[in-house]
N, C-alpha and C. Protein backbone atom coordinates (compact mmCIF):
# COMPACT_ATOMS: atom_id res chain seq x y z
N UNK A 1 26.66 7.68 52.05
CA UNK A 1 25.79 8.56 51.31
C UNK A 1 25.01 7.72 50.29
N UNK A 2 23.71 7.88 50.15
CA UNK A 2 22.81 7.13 49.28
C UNK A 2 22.97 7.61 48.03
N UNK A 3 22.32 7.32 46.83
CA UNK A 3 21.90 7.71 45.84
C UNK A 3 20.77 8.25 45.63
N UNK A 4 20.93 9.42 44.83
CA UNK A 4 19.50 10.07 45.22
C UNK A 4 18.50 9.94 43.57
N UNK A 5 17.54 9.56 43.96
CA UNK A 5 16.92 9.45 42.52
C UNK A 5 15.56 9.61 42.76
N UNK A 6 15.13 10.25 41.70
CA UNK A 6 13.46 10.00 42.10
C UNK A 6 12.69 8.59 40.49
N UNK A 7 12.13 7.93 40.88
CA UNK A 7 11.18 7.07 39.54
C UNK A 7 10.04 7.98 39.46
N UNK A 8 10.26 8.57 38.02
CA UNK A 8 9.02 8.83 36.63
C UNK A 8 8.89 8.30 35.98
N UNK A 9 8.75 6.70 36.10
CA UNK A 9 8.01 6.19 34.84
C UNK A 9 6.75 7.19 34.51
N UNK A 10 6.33 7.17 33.31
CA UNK A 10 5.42 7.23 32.77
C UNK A 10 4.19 5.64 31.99
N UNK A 11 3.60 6.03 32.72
CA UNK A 11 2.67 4.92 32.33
C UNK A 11 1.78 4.81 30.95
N UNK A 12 1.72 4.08 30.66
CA UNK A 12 0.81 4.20 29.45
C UNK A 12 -0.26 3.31 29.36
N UNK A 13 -1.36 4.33 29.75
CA UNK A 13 -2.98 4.64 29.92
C UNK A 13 -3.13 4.23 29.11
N UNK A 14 -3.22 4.92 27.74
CA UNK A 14 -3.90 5.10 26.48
C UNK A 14 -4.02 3.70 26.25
N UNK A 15 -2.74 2.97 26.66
CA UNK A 15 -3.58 1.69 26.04
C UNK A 15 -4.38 0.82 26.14
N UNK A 16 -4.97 1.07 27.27
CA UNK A 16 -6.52 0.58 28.29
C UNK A 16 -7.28 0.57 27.33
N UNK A 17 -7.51 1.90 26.65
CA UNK A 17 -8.64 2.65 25.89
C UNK A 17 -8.48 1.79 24.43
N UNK A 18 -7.31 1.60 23.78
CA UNK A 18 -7.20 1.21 22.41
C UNK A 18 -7.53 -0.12 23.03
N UNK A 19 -7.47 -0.77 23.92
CA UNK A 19 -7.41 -2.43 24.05
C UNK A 19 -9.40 -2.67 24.32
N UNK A 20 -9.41 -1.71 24.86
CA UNK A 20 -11.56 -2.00 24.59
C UNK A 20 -11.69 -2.00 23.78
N UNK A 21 -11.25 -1.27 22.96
CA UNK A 21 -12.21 -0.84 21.39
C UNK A 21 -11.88 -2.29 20.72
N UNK A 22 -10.46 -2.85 20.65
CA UNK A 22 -10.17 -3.96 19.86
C UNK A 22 -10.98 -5.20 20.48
N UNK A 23 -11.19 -5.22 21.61
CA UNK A 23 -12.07 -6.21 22.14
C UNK A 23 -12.98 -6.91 21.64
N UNK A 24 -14.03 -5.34 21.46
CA UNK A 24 -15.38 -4.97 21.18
C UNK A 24 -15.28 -5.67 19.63
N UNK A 25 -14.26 -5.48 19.14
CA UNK A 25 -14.03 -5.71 17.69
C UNK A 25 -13.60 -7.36 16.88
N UNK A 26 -14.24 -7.51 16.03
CA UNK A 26 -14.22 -8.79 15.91
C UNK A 26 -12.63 -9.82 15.91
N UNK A 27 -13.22 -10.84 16.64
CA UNK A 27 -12.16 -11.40 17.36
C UNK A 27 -11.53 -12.10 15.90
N UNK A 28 -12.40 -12.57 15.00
CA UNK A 28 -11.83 -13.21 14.16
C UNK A 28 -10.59 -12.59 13.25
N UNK A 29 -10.47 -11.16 13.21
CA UNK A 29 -9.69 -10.49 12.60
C UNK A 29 -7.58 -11.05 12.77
N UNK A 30 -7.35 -11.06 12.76
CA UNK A 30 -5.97 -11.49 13.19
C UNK A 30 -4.92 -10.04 13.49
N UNK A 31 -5.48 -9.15 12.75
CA UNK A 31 -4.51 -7.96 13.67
C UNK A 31 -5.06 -7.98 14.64
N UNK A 32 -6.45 -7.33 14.41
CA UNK A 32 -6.86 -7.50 16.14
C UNK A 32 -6.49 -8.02 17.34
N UNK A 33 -6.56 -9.29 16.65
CA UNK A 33 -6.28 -10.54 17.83
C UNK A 33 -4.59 -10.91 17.99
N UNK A 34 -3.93 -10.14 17.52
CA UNK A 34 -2.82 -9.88 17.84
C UNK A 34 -2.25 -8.58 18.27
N UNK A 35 -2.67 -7.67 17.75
CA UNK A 35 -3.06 -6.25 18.77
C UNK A 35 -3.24 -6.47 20.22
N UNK A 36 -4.51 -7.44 20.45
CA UNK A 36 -5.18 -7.50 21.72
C UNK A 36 -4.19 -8.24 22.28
N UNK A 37 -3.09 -8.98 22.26
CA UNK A 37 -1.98 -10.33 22.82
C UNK A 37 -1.02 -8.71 23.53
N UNK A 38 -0.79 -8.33 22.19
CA UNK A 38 0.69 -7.76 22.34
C UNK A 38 0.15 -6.38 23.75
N UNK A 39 -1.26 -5.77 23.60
CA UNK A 39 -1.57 -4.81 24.38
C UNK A 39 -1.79 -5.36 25.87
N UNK A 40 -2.32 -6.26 25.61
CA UNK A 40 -2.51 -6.83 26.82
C UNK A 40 -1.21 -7.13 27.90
N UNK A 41 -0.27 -7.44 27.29
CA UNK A 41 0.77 -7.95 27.50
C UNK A 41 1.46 -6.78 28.03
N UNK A 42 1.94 -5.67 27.31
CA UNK A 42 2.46 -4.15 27.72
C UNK A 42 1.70 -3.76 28.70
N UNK A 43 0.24 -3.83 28.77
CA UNK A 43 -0.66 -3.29 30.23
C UNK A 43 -0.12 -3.91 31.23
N UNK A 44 -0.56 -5.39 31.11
CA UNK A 44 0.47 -5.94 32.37
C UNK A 44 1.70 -5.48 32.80
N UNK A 45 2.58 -5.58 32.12
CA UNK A 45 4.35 -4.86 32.67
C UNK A 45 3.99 -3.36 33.15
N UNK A 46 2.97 -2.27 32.19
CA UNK A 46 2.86 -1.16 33.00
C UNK A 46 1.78 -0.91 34.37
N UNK A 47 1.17 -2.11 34.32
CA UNK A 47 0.12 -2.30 36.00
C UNK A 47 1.32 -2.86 37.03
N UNK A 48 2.58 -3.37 36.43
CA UNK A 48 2.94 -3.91 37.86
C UNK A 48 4.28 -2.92 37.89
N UNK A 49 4.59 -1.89 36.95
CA UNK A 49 5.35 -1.07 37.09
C UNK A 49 4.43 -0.04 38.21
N UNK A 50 3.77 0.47 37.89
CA UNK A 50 2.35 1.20 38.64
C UNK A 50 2.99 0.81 40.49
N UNK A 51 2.48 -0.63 40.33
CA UNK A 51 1.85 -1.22 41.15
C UNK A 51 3.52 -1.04 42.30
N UNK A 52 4.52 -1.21 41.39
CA UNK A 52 5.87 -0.96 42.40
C UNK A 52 6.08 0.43 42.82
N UNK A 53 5.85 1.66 41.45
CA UNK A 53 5.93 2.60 42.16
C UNK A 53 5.51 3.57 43.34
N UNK A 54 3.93 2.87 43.05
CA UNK A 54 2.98 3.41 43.75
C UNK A 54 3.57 3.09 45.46
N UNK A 55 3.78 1.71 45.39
CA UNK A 55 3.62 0.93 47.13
C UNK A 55 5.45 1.07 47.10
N UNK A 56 6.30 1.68 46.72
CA UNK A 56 7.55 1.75 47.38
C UNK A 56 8.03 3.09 47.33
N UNK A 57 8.59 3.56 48.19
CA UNK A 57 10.02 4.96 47.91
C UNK A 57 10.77 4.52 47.06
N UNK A 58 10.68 6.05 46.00
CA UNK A 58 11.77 5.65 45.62
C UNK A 58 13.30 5.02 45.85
N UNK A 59 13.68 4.26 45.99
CA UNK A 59 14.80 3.66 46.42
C UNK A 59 15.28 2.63 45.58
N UNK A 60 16.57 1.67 46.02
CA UNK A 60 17.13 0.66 45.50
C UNK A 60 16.31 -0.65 45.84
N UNK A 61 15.21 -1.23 46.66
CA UNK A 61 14.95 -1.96 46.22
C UNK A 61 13.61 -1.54 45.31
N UNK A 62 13.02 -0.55 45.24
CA UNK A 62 12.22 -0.59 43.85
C UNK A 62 12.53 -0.66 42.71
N UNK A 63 14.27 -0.44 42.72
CA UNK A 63 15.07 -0.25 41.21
C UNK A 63 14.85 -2.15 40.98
N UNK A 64 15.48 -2.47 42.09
CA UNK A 64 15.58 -4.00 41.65
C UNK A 64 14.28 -4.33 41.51
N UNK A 65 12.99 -4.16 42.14
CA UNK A 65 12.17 -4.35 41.27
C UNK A 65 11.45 -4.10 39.96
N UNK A 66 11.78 -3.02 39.54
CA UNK A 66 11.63 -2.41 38.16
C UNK A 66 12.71 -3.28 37.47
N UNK A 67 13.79 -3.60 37.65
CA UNK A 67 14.48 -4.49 37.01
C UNK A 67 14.03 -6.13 36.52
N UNK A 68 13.37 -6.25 37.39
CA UNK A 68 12.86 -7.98 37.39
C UNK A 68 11.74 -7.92 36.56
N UNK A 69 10.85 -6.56 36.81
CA UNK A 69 9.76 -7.10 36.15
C UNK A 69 9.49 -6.46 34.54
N UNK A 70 10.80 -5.43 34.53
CA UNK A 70 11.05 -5.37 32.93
C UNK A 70 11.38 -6.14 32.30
N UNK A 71 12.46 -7.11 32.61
CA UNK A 71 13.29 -7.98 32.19
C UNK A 71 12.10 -9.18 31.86
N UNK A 72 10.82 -9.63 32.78
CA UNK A 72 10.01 -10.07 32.49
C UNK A 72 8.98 -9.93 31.32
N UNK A 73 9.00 -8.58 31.35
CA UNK A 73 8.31 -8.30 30.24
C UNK A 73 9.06 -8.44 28.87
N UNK A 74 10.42 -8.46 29.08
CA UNK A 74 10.66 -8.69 27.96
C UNK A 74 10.53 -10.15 27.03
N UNK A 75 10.59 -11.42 28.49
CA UNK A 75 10.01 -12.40 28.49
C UNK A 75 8.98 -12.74 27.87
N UNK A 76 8.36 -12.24 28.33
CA UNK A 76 6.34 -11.84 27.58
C UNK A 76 6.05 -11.77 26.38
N UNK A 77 6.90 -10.56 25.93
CA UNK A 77 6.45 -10.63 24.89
C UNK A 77 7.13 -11.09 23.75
N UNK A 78 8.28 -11.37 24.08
CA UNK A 78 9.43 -12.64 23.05
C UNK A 78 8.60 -13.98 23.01
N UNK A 79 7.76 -14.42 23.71
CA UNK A 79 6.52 -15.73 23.78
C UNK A 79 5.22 -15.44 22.81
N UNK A 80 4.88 -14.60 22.97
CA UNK A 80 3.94 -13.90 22.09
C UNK A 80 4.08 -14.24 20.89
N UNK A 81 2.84 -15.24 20.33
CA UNK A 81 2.80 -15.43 18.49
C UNK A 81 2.58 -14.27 17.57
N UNK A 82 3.24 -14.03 16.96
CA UNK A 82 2.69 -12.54 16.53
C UNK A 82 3.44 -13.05 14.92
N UNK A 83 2.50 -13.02 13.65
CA UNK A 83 3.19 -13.39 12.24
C UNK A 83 3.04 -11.53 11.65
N UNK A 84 2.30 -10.46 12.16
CA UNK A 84 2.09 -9.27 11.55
C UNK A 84 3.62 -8.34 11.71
N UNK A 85 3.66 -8.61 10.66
CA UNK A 85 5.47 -7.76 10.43
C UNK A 85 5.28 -6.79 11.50
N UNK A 86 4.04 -5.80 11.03
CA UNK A 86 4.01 -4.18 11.66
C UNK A 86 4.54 -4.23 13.36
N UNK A 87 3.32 -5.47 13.62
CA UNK A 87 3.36 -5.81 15.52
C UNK A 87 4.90 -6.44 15.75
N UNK A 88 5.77 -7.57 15.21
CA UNK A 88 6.70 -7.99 15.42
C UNK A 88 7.46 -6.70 15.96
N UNK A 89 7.24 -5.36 14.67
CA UNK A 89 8.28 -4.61 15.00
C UNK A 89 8.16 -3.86 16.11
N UNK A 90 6.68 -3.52 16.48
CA UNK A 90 6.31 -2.70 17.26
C UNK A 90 6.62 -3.62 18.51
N UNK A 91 6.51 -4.87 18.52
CA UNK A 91 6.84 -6.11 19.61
C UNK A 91 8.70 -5.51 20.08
N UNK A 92 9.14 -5.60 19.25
CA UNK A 92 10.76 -5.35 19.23
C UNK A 92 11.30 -3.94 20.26
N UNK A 93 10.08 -3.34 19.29
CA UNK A 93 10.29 -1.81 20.00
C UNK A 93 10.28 -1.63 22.01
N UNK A 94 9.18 -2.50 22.06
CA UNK A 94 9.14 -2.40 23.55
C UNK A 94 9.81 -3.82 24.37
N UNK A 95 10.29 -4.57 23.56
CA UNK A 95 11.38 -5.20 24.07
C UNK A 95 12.33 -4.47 24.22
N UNK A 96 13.12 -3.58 23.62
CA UNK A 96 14.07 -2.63 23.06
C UNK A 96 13.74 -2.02 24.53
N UNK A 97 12.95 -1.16 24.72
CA UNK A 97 12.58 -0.19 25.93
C UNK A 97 12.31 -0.54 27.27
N UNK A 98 11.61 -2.28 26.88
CA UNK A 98 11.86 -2.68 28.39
C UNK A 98 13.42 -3.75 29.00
N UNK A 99 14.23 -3.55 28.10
CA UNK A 99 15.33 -4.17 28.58
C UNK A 99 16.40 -3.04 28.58
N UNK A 100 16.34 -1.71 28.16
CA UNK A 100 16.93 -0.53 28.83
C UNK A 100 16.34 -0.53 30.22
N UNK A 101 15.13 -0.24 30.02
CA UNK A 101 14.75 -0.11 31.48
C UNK A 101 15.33 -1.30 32.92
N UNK A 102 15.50 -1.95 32.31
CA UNK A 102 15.81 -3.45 32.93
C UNK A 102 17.65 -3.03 33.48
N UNK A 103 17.87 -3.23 32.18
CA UNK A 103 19.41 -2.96 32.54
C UNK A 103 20.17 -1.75 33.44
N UNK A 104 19.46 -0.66 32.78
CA UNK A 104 19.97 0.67 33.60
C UNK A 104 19.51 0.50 35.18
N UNK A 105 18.45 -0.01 35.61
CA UNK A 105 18.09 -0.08 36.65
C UNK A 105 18.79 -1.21 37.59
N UNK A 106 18.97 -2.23 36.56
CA UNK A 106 19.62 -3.35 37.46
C UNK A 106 21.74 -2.11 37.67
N UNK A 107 21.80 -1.14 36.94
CA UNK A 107 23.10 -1.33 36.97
C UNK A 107 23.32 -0.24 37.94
N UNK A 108 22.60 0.71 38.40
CA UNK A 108 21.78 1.65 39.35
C UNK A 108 21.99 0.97 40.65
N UNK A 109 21.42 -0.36 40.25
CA UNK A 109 21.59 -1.05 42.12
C UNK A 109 22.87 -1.34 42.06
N UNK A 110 23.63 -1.95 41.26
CA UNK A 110 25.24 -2.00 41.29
C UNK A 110 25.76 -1.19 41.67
N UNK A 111 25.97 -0.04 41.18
CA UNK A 111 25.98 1.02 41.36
C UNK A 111 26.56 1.11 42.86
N UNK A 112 25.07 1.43 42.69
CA UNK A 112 24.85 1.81 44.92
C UNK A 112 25.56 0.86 45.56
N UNK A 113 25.22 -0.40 45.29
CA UNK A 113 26.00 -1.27 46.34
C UNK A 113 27.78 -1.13 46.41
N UNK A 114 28.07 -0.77 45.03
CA UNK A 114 29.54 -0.54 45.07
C UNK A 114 29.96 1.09 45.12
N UNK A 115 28.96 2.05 45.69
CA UNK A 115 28.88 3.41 45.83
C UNK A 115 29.90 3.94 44.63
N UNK A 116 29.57 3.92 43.39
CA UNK A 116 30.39 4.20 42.67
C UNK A 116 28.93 5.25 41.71
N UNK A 117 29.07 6.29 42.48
CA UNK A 117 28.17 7.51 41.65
C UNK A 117 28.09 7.94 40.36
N UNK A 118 29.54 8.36 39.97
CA UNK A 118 29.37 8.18 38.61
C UNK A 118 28.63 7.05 37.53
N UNK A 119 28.57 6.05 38.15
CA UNK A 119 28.28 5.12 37.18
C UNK A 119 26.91 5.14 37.48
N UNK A 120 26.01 5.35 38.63
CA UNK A 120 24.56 5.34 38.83
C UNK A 120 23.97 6.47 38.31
N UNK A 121 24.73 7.43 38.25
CA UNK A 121 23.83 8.96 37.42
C UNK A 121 24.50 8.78 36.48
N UNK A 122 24.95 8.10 35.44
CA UNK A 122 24.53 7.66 33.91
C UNK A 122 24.04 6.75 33.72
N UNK A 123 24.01 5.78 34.58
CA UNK A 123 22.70 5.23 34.19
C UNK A 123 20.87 5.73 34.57
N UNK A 124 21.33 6.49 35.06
CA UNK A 124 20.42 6.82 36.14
C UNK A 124 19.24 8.34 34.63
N UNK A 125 20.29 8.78 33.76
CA UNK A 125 20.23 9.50 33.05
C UNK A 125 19.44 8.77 31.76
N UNK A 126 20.30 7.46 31.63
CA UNK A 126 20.00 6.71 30.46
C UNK A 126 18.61 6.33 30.88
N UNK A 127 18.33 5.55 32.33
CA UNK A 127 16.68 5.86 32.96
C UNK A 127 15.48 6.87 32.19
N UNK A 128 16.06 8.01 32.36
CA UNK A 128 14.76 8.83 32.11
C UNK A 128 14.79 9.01 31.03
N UNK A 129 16.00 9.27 29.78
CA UNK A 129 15.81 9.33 28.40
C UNK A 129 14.98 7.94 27.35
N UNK A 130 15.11 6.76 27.91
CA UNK A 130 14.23 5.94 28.27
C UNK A 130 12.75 6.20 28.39
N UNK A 131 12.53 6.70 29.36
CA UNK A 131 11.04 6.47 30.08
C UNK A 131 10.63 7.48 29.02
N UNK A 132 11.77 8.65 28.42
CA UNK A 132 10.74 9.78 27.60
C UNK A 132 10.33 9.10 26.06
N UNK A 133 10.75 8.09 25.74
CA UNK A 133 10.20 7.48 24.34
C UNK A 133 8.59 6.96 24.76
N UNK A 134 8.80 6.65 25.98
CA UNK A 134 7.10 6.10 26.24
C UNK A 134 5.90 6.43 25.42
N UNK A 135 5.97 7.83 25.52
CA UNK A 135 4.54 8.00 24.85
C UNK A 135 4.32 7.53 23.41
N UNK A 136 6.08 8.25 22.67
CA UNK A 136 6.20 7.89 20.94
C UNK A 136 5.74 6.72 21.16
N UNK A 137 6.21 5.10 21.73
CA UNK A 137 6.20 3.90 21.44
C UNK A 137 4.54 3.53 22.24
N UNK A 138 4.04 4.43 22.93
CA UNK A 138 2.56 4.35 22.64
C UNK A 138 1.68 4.67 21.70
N UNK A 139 2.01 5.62 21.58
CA UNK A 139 1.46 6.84 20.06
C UNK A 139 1.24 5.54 19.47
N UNK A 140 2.32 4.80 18.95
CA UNK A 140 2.91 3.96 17.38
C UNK A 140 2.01 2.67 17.53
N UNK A 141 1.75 2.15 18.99
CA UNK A 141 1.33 1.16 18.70
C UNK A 141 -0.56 1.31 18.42
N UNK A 142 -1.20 2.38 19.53
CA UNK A 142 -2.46 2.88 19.47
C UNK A 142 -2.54 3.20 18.27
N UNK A 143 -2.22 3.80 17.10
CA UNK A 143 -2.53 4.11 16.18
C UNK A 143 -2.18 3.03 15.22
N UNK A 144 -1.27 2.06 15.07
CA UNK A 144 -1.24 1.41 14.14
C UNK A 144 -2.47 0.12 14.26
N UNK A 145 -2.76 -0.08 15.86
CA UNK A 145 -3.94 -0.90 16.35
C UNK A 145 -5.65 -0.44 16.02
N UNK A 146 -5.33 0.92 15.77
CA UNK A 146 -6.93 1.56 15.41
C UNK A 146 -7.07 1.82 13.97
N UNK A 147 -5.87 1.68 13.12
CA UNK A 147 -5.86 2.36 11.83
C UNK A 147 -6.99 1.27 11.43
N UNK A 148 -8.34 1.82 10.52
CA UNK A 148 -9.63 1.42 10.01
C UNK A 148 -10.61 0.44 11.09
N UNK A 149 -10.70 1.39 11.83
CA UNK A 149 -11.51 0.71 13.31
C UNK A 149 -12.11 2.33 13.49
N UNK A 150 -13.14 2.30 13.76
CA UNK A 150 -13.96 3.51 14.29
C UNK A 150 -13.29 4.42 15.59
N UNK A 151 -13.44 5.67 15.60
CA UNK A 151 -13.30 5.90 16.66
C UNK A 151 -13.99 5.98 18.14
């Protein structure tokens, strides 16, 4: 018997939109230009999250790929120069969210391979309570990236 799960990530769009505007906006600024590192950086992990859900069934090897390439992202953005307290923290935050995501998913495929159910539907739980901070830890960063920038 398989494990039955469906993937809802939630993606986060919005930050397409906040990452033009900072573009557009002078590069010399240093939030900016650390805004633009750290956004850029989260788009990537959520284009190739996209990019797994879209082209696989839900299944165990998309978990293991959602696993690799969170865990990457967490990579990413631990490399990232960032001296702005605000971004460090906001940096932290989605390290924080992409190494839940990382872990629960890598422990999901454990899980399955050792058909031990209980342990895949709590993690499987810890998954989506997860994916529901998404928007807050978008909200936080779009707005702290636009605060005195036009709309």
């Amino acid at each position: 018997m398989g494990i039955g799960f469906r993937l809802r990530p939630r993606i986060a769009w919005g930050l397409i939109s906040i990452s033009s505007l900072l573009i557009l906006t002078s590069c010399t600024d240093n939030k900016v230009s650390q805004c633009n590192l750290l956004i850029a950086t989260i788009n990537q992990t959520e284009s190739d999250l996209q990019n797994i859900t879209q082209s696989s069934s839900p299944d165990i090897a998309a978990l293991e790929q959602i696993a690799i390439a969170t865990q990457q992202a967490e990579t990413n953005l631990n490399i990232l120069e960032l001296n702005n307290a605000d971004l460090k923290g906001l940096r932290s935050r989605f390290q924080q969210f992409y190494g839940n995501i990382s872990n629960d998913a890598q422990t999901i495929v454990t899980a399955h391979a050792e058909q031990d159910m209980e342990t895949a539907e709590s993690a499987y739980q810890r998954l989506e309570t997860t994916f529901a901070q998404q928007e807050t830890l978008v909200n936080s960063i779009n707005q702290y990236c636009s605060e005195g920038y036009p709309e």
